[in-house]
C-alpha atoms as a PDB file:
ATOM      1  CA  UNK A   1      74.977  69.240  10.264  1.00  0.00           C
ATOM      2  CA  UNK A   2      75.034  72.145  12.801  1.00  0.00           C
ATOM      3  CA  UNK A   3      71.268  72.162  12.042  1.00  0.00           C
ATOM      4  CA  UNK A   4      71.106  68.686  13.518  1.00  0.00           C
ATOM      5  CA  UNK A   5      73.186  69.061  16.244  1.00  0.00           C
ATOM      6  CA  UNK A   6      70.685  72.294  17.578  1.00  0.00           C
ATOM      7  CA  UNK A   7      67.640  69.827  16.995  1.00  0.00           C
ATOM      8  CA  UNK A   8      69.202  66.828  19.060  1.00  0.00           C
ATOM      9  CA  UNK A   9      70.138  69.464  21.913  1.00  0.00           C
ATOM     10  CA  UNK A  10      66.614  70.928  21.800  1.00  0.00           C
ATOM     11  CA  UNK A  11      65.325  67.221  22.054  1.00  0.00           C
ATOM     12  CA  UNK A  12      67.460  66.216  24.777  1.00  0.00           C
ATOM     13  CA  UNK A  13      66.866  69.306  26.976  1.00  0.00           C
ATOM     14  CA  UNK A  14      63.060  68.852  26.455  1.00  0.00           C
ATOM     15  CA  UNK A  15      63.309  65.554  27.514  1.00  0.00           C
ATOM     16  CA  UNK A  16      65.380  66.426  30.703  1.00  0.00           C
ATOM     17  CA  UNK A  17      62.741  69.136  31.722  1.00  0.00           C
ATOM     18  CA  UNK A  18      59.718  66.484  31.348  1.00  0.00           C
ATOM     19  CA  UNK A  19      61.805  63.854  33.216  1.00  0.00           C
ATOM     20  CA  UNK A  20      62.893  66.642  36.041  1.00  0.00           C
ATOM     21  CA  UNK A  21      59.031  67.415  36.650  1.00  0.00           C
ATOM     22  CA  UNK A  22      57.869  64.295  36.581  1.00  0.00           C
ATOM     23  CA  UNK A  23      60.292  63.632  39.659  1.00  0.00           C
ATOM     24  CA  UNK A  24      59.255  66.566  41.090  1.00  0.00           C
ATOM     25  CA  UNK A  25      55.273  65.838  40.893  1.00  0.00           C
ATOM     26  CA  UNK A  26      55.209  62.205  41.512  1.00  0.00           C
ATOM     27  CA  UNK A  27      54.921  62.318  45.103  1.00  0.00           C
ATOM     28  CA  UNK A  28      51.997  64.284  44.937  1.00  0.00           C
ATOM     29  CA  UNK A  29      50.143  62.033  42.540  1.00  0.00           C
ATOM     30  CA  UNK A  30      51.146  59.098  44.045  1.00  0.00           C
ATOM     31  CA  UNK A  31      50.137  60.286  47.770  1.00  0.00           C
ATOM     32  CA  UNK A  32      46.449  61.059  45.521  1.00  0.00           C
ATOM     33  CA  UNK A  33      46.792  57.500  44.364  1.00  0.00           C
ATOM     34  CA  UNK A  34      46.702  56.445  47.803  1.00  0.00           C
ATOM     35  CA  UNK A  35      43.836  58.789  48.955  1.00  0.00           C
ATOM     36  CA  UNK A  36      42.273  57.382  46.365  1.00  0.00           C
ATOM     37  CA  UNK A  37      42.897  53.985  46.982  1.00  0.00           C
ATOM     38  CA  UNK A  38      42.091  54.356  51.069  1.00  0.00           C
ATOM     39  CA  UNK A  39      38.582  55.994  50.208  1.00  0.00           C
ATOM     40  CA  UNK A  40      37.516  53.160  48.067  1.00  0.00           C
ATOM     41  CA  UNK A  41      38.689  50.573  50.603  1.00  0.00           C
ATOM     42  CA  UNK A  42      36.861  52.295  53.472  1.00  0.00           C
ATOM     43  CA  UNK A  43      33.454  52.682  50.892  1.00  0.00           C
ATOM     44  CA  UNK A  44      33.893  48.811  50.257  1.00  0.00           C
ATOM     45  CA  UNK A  45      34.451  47.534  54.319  1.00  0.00           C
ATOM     46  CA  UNK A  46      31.198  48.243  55.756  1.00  0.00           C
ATOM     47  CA  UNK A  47      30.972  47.521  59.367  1.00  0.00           C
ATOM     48  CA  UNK A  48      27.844  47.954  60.358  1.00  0.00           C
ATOM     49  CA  UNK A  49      23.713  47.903  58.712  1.00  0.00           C
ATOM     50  CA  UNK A  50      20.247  48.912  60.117  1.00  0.00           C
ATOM     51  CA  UNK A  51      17.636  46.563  58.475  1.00  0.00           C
ATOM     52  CA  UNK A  52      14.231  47.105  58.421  1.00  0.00           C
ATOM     53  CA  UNK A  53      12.706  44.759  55.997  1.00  0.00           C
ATOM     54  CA  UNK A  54       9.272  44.401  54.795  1.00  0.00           C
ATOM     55  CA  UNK A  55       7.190  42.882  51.857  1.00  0.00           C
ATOM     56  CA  UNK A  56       6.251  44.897  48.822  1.00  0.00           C
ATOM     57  CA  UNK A  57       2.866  45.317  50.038  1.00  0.00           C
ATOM     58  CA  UNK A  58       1.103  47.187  52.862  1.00  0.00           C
ATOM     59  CA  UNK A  59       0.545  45.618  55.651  1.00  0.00           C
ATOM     60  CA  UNK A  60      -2.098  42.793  55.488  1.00  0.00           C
ATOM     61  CA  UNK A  61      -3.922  41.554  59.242  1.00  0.00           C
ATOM     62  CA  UNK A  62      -5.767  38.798  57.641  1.00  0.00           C
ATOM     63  CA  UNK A  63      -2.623  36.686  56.700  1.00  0.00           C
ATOM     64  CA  UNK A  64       0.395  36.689  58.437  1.00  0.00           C
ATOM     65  CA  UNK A  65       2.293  34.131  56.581  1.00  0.00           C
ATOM     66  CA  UNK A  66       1.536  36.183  52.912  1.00  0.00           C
ATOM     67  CA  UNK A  67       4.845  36.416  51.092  1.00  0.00           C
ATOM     68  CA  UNK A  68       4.537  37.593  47.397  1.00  0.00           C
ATOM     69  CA  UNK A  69       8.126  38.730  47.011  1.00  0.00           C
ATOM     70  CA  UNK A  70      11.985  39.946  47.773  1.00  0.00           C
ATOM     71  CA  UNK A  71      11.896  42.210  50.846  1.00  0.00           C
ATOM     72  CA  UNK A  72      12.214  45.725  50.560  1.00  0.00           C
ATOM     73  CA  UNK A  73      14.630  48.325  52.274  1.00  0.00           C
ATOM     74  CA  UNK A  74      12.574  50.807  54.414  1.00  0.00           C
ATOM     75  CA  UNK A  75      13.776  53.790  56.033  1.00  0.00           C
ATOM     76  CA  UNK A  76      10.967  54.564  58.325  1.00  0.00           C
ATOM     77  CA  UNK A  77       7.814  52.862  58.763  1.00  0.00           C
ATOM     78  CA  UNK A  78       4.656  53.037  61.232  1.00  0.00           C
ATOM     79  CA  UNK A  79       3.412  50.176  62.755  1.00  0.00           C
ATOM     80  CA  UNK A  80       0.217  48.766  62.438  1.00  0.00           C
ATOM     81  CA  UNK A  81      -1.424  48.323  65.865  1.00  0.00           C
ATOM     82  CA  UNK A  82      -2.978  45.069  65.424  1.00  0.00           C
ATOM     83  CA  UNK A  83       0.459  43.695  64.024  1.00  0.00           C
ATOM     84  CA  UNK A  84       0.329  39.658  64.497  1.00  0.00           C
ATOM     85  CA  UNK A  85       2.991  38.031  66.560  1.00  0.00           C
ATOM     86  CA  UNK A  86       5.603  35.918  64.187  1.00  0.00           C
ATOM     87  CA  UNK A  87       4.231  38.164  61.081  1.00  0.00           C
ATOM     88  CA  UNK A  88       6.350  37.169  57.814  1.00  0.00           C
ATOM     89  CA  UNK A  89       5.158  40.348  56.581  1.00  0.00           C
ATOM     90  CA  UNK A  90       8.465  42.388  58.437  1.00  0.00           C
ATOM     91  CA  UNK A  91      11.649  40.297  57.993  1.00  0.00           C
ATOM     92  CA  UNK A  92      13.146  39.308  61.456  1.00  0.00           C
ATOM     93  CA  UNK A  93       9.910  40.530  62.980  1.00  0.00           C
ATOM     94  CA  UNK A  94      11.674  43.500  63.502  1.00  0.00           C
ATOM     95  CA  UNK A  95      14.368  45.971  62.682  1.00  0.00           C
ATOM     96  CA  UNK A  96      17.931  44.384  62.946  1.00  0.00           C
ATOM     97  CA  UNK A  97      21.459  46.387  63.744  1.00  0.00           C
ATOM     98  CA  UNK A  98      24.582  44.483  62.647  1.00  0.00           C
ATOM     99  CA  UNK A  99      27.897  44.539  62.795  1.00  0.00           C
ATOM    100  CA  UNK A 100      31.343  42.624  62.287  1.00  0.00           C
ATOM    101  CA  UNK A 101      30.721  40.711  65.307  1.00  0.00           C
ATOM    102  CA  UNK A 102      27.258  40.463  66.117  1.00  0.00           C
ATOM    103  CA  UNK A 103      23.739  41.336  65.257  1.00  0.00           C
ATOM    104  CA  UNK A 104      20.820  42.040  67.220  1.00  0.00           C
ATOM    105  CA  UNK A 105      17.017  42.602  66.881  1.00  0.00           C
ATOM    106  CA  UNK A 106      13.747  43.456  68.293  1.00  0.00           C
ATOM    107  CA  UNK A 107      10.176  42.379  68.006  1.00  0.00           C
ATOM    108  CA  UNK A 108       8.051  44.984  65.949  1.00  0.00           C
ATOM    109  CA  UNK A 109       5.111  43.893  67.192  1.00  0.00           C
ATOM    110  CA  UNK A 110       3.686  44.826  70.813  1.00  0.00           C
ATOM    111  CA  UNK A 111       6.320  42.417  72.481  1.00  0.00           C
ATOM    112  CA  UNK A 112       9.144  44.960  71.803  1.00  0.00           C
ATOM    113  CA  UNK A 113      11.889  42.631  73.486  1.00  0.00           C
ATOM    114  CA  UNK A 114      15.563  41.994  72.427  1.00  0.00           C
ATOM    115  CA  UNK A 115      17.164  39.206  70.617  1.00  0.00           C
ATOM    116  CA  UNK A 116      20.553  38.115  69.553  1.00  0.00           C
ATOM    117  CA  UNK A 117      22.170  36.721  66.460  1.00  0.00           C
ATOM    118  CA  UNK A 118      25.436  34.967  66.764  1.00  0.00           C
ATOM    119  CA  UNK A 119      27.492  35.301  63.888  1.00  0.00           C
ATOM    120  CA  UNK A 120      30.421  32.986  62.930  1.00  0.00           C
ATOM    121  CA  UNK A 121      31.317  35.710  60.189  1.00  0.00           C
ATOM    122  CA  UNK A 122      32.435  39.602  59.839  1.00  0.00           C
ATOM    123  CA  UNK A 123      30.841  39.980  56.582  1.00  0.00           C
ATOM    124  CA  UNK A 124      27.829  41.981  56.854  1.00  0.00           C
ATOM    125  CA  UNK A 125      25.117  39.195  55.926  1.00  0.00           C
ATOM    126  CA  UNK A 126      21.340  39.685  57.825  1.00  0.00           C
ATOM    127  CA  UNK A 127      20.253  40.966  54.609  1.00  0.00           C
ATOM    128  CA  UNK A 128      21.012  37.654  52.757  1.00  0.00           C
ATOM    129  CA  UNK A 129      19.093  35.809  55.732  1.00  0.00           C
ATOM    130  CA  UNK A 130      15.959  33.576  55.219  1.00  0.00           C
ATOM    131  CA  UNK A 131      13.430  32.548  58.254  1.00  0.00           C
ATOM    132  CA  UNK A 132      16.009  29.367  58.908  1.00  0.00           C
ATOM    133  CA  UNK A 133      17.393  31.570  61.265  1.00  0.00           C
ATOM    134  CA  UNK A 134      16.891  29.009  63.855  1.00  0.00           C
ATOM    135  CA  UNK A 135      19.107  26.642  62.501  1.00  0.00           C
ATOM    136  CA  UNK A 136      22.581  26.686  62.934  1.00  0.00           C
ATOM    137  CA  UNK A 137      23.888  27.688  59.389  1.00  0.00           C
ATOM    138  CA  UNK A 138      27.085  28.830  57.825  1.00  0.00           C
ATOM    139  CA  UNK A 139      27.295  32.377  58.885  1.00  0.00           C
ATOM    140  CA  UNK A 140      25.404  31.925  62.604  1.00  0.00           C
ATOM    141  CA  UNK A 141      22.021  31.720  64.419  1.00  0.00           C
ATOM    142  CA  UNK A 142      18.993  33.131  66.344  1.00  0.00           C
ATOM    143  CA  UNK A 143      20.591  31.803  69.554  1.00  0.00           C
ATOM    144  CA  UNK A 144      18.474  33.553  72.383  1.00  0.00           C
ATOM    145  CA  UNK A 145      14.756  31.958  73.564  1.00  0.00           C
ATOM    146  CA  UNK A 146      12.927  34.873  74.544  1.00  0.00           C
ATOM    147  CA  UNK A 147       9.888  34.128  75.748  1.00  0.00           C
ATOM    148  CA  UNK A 148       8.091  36.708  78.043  1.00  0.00           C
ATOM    149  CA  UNK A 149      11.424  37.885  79.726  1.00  0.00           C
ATOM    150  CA  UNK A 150      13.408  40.468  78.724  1.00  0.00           C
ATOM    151  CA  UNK A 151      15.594  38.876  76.584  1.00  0.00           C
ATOM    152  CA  UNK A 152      18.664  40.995  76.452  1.00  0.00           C
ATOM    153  CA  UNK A 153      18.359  44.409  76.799  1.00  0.00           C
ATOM    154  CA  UNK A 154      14.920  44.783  76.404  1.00  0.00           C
ATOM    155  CA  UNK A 155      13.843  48.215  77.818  1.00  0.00           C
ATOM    156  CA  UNK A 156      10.722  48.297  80.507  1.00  0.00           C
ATOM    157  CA  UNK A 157       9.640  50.290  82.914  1.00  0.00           C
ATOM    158  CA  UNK A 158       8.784  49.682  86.546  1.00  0.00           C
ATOM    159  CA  UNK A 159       5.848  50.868  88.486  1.00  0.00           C
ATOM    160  CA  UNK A 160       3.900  49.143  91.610  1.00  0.00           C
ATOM    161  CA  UNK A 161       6.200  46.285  91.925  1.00  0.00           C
ATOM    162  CA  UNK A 162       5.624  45.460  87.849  1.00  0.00           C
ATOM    163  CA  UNK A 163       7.267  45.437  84.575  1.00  0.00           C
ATOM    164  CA  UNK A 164       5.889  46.703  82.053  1.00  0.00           C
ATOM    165  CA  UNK A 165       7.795  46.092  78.148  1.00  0.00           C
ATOM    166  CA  UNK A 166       7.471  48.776  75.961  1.00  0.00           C
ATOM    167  CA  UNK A 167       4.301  47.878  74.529  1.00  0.00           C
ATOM    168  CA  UNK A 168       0.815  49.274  75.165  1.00  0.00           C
ATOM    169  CA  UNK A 169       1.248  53.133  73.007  1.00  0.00           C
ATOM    170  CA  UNK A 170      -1.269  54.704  70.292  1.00  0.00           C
ATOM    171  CA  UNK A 171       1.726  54.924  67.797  1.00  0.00           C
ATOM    172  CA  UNK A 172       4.815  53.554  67.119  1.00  0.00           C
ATOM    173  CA  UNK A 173       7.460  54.728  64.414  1.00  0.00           C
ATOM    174  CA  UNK A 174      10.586  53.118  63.488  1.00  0.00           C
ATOM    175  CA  UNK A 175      12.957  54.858  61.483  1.00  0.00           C
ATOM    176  CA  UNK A 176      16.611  54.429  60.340  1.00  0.00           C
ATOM    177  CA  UNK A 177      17.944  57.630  61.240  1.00  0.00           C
ATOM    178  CA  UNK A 178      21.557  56.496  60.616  1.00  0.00           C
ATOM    179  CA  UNK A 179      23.552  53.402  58.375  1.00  0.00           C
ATOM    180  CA  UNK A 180      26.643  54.121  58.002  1.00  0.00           C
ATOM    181  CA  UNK A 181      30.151  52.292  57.967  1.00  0.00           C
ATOM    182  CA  UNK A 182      31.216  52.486  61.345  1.00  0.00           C
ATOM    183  CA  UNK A 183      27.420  53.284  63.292  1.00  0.00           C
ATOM    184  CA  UNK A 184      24.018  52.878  62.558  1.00  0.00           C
ATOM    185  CA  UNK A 185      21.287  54.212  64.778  1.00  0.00           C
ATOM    186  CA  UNK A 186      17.679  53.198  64.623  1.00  0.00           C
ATOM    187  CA  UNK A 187      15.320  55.518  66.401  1.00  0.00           C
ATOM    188  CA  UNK A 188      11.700  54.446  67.815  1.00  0.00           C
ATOM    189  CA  UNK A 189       9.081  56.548  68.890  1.00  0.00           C
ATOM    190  CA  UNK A 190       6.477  55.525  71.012  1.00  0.00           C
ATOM    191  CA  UNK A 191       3.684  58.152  71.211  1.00  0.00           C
ATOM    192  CA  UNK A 192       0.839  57.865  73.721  1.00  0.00           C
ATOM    193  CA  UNK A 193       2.393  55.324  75.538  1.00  0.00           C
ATOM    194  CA  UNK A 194       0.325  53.488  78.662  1.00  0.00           C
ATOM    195  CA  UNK A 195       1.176  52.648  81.980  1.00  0.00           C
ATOM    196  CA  UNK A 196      -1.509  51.941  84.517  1.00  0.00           C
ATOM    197  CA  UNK A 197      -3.249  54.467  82.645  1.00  0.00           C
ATOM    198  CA  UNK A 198      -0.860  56.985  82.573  1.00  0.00           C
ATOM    199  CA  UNK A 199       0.294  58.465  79.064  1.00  0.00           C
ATOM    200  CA  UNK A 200       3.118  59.897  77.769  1.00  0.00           C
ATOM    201  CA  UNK A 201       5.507  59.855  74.762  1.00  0.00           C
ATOM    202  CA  UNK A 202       9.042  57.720  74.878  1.00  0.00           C
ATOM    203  CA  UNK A 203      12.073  58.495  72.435  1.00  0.00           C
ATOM    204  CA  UNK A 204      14.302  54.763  72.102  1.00  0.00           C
ATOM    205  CA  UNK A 205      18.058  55.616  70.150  1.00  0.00           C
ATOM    206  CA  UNK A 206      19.192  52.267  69.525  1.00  0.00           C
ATOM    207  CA  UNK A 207      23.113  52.017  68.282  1.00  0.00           C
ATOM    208  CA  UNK A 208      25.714  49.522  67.341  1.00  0.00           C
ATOM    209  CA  UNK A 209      29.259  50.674  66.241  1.00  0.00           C
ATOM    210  CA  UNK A 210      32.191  48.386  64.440  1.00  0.00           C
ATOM    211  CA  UNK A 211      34.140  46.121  66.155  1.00  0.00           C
ATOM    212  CA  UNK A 212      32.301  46.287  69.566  1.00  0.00           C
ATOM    213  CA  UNK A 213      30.193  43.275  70.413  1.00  0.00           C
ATOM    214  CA  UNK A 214      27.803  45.947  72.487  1.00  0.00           C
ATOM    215  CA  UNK A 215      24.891  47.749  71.786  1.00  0.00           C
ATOM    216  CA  UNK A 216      23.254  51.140  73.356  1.00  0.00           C
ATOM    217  CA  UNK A 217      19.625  52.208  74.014  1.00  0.00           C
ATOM    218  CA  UNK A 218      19.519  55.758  74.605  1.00  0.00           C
ATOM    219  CA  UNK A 219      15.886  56.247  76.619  1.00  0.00           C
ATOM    220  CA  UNK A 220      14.183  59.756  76.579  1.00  0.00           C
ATOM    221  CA  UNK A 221      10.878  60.953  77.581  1.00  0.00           C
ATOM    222  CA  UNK A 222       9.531  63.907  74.924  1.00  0.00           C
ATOM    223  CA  UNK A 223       8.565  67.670  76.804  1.00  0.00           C
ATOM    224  CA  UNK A 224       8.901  65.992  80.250  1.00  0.00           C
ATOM    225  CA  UNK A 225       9.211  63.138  83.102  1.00  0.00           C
ATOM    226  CA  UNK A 226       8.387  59.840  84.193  1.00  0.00           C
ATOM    227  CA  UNK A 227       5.269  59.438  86.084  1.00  0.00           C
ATOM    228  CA  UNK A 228       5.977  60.006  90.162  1.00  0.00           C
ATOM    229  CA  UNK A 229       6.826  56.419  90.646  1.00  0.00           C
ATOM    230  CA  UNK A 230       7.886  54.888  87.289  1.00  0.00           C
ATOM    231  CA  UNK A 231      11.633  54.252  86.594  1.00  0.00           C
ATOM    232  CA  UNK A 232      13.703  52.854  83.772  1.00  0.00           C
ATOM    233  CA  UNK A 233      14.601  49.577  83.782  1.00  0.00           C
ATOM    234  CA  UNK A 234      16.233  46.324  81.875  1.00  0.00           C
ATOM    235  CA  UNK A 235      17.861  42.951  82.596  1.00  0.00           C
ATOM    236  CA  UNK A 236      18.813  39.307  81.139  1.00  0.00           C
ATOM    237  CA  UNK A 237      16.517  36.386  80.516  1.00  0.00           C
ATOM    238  CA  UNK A 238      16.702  34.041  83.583  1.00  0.00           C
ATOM    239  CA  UNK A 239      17.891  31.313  81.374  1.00  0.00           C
ATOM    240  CA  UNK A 240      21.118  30.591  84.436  1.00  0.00           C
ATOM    241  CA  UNK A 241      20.376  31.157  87.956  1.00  0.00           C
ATOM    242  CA  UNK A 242      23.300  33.333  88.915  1.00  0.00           C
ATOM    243  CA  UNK A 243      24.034  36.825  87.969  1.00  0.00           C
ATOM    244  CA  UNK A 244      27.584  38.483  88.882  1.00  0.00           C
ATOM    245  CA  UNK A 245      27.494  42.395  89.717  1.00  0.00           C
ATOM    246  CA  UNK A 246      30.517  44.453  89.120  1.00  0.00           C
ATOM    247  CA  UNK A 247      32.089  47.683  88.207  1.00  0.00           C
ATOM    248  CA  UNK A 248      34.640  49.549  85.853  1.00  0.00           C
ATOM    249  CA  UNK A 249      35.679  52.931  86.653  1.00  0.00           C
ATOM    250  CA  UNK A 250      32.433  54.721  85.269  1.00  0.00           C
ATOM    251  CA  UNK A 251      29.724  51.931  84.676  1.00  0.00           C
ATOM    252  CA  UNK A 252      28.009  49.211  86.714  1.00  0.00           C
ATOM    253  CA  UNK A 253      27.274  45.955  84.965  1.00  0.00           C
ATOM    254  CA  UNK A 254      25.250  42.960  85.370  1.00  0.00           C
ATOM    255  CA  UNK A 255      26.127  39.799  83.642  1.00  0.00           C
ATOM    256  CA  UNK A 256      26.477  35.355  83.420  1.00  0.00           C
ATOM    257  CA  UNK A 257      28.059  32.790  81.267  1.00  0.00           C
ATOM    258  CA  UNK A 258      27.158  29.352  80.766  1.00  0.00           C
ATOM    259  CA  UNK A 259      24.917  26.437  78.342  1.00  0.00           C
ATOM    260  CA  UNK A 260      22.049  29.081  77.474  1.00  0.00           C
ATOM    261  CA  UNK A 261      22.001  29.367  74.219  1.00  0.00           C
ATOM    262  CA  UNK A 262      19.059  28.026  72.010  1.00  0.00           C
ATOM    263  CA  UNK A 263      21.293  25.529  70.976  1.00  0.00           C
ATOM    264  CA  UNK A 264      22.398  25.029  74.555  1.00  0.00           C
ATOM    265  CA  UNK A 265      25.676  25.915  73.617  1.00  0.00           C
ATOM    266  CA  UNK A 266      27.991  27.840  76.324  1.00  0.00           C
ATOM    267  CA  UNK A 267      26.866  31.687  75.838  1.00  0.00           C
ATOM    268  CA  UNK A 268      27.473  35.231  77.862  1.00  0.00           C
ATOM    269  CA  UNK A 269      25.247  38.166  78.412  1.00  0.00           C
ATOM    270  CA  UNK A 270      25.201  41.418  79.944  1.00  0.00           C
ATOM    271  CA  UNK A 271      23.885  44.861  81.033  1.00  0.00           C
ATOM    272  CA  UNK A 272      25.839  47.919  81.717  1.00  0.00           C
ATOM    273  CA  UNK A 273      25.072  50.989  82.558  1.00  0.00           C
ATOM    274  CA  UNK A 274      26.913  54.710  83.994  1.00  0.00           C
ATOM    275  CA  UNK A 275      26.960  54.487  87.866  1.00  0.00           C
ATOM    276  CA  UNK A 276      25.357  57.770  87.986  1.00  0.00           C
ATOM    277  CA  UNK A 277      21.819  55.963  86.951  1.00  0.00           C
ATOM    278  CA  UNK A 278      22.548  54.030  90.322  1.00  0.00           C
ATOM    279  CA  UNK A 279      21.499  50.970  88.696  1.00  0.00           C
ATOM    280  CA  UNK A 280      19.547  48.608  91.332  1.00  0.00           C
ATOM    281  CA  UNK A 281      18.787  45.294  91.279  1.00  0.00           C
ATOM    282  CA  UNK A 282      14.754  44.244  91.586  1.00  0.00           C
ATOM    283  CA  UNK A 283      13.321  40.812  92.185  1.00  0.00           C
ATOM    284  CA  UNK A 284      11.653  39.210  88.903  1.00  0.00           C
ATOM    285  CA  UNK A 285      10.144  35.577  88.290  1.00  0.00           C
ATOM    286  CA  UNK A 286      11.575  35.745  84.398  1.00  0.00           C
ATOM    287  CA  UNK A 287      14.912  38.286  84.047  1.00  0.00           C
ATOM    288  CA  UNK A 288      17.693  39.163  86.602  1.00  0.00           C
ATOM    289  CA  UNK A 289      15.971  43.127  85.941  1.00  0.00           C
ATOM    290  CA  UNK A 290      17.510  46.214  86.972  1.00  0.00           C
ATOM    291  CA  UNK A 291      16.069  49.595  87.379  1.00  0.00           C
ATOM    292  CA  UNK A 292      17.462  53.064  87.225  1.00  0.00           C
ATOM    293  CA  UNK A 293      16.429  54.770  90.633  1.00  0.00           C
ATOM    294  CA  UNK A 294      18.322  58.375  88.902  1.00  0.00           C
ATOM    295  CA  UNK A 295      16.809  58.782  85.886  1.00  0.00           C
ATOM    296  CA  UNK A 296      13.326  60.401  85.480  1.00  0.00           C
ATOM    297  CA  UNK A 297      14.229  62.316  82.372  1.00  0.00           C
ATOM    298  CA  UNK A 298      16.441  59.946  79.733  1.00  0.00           C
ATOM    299  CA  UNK A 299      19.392  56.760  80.562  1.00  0.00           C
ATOM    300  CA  UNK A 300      21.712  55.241  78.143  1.00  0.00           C
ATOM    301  CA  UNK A 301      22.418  51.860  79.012  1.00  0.00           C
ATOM    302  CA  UNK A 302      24.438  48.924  76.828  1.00  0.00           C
ATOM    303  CA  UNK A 303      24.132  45.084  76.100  1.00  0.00           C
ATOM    304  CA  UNK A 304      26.042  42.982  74.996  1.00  0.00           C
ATOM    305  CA  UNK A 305      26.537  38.915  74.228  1.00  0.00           C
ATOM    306  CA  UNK A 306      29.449  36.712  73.386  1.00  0.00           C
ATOM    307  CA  UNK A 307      28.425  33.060  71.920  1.00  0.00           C
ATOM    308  CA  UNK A 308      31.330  30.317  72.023  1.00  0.00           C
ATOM    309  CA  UNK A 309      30.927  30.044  68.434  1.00  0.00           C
ATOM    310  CA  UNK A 310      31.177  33.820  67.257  1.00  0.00           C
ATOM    311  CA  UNK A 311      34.029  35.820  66.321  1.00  0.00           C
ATOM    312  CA  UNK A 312      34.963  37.557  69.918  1.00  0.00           C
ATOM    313  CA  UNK A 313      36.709  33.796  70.737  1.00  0.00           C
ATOM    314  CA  UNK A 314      35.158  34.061  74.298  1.00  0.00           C
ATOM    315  CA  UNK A 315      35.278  31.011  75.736  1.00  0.00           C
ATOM    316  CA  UNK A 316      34.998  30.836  79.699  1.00  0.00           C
ATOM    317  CA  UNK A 317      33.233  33.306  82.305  1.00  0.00           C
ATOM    318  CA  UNK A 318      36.497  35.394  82.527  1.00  0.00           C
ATOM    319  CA  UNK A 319      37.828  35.884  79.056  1.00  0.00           C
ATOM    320  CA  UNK A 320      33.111  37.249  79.064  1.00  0.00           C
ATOM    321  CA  UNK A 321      34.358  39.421  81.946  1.00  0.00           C
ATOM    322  CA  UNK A 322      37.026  40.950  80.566  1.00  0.00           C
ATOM    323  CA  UNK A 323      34.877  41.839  77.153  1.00  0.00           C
ATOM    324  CA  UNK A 324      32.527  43.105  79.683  1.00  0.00           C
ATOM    325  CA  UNK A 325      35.021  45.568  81.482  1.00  0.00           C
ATOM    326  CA  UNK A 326      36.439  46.364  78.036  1.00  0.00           C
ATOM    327  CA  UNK A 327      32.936  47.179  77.023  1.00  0.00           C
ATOM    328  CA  UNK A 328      32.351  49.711  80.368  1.00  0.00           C
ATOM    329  CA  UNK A 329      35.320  51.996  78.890  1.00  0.00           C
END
């Protein structure tokens, strides 16, 4: 009997130990379980992708409709010089930067000019995309007509009393430099680039971050200078007459709202850019264009669009406005 009674004391103080440390350790493991539980979360919500899409073959200037199957996920590619207009062969006909509100792209091809996406969705979802992006589907739409202008964004350079895209170079790179959940960055290098003649090499950062409806270009000319004369520049497509100038504490910004969508559907776009460019307003047939009278070596400037259909819930010239001041912060 005593023998008993030492066994059930032994059991009961072993138990009381085990319970006593548990207490003592289950903060810890729980505050883990929540670490753990926060990293996976942040791995699965995404924010933002760099596409650049192409078919699983090289490139092929004799048919520019050729599709044998899925696109494939590049990371850097150099394009071909005599790359066709409206080519199938890159996705988009172009690299694409996405995020939860908006996605953006720009022609490949020697056009190099800016486009938008409106998305009705935060998902992530470019990559699920097929060529009816002109249509008005589930998740969004190509809603910006281009043409010849500069679309949104689209960097240029001015010289004699022209603009000149971002077009005539001996090579051109494009490379996903980053892709991750809250920026992606795809870089473009233009080397040998022509102007009247005049060479020289051009570096184009191009960024979107999560829950900003803006994008930034980051300019910079490699080992030197513009040419004595050349600046910078950018704009809007003259799809609306007006343009309204204003200013936040540190940027300048150009911008309109009205029925200019593809779709002619009510639509806002903008330019900003850090008053210390000093930012100046030149006269152009096709885009209300801009040029950057202090910037010889490098400028950063940012774009930005808000469709009455997307997820920003813009809906008038001044709720555009305000995204616009928010966006020069």
């Amino acid at each position: 009997m005593k023998n008993q009674f030492c066994r059930f004391l032994s059991l009961l103080l072993l138990m009381t130990c085990s319970f006593y440390f548990s207490c003592k350790n289950s903060p810890a493991e729980g505050n883990n379980a929540i670490e753990k539980n926060k990293t996976l979360t942040t791995n699965e919500t995404k924010k933002t992708q760099a596409l650049l899409l192409t078919q699983p073959f090289d490139f092929d200037p004799t048919d520019k409709n050729k599709l044998t199957g899925d696109y494939v996920k590049q990371t850097k590619i150099t394009i071909h010089q005599n790359l066709a207009t409206q080519s199938k062969w890159m996705m988009f006909e172009g690299p694409v930067l996405e995020n939860d509100l908006v996605a953006y792209r720009y022609y490949a091809d020697s056009r190099h000019r800016f486009d938008i996406y409106g998305k009705t969705v935060s998902d992530l979802v470019m990559d699920t995309v097929s060529w009816k992006y002109h249509e008005i589907m589930n998740w969004g739409s190509d809603i910006l007509k281009v043409g010849n202008s500069l679309g949104l964004g689209s960097p240029a350079i001015y010289f004699r009393d022209t603009l000149f895209t971002l077009s005539n170079c001996r090579e051109k790179t494009i490379e996903i430099v980053d892709n991750s959940n809250l920026i992606s960055t795809i870089r473009t290098t233009f080397k040998g680039l022509n102007i009247e003649g005049k060479t020289f090499d051009v570096v184009q950062d191009w960024s979107i971050e999560a829950g900003h409806p803006w994008s930034e270009i980051h300019l910079i000319v490699q080992d030197g200078e513009l040419p004595k004369g050349m600046y910078f520049a950018t704009g809007i497509v003259k799809h609306l007459p007006e343009i309204i100038q204003g200013e936040t504490s540190d940027y300048f910004y150009a911008m309109n709202w009205g029925k200019q969508s593809f779709h002619k559907e009510n639509m806002g776009m903008a330019v900003l850019a850090e008053k210390k460019y000093r930012p100046e307003h030149i006269v152009d047939n096709l885009s209300h264009a801009y040029i950057f009278k202090n910037a010889n070596e490098q400028v950063r400037y940012r774009f930005l669009s808000a469709w009455e259909r997307d997820n920003n819930n813009v809906k008038n010239i001044n709720g555009f406005k305000q995204l616009v001041e928010k966006s020069g912060q």
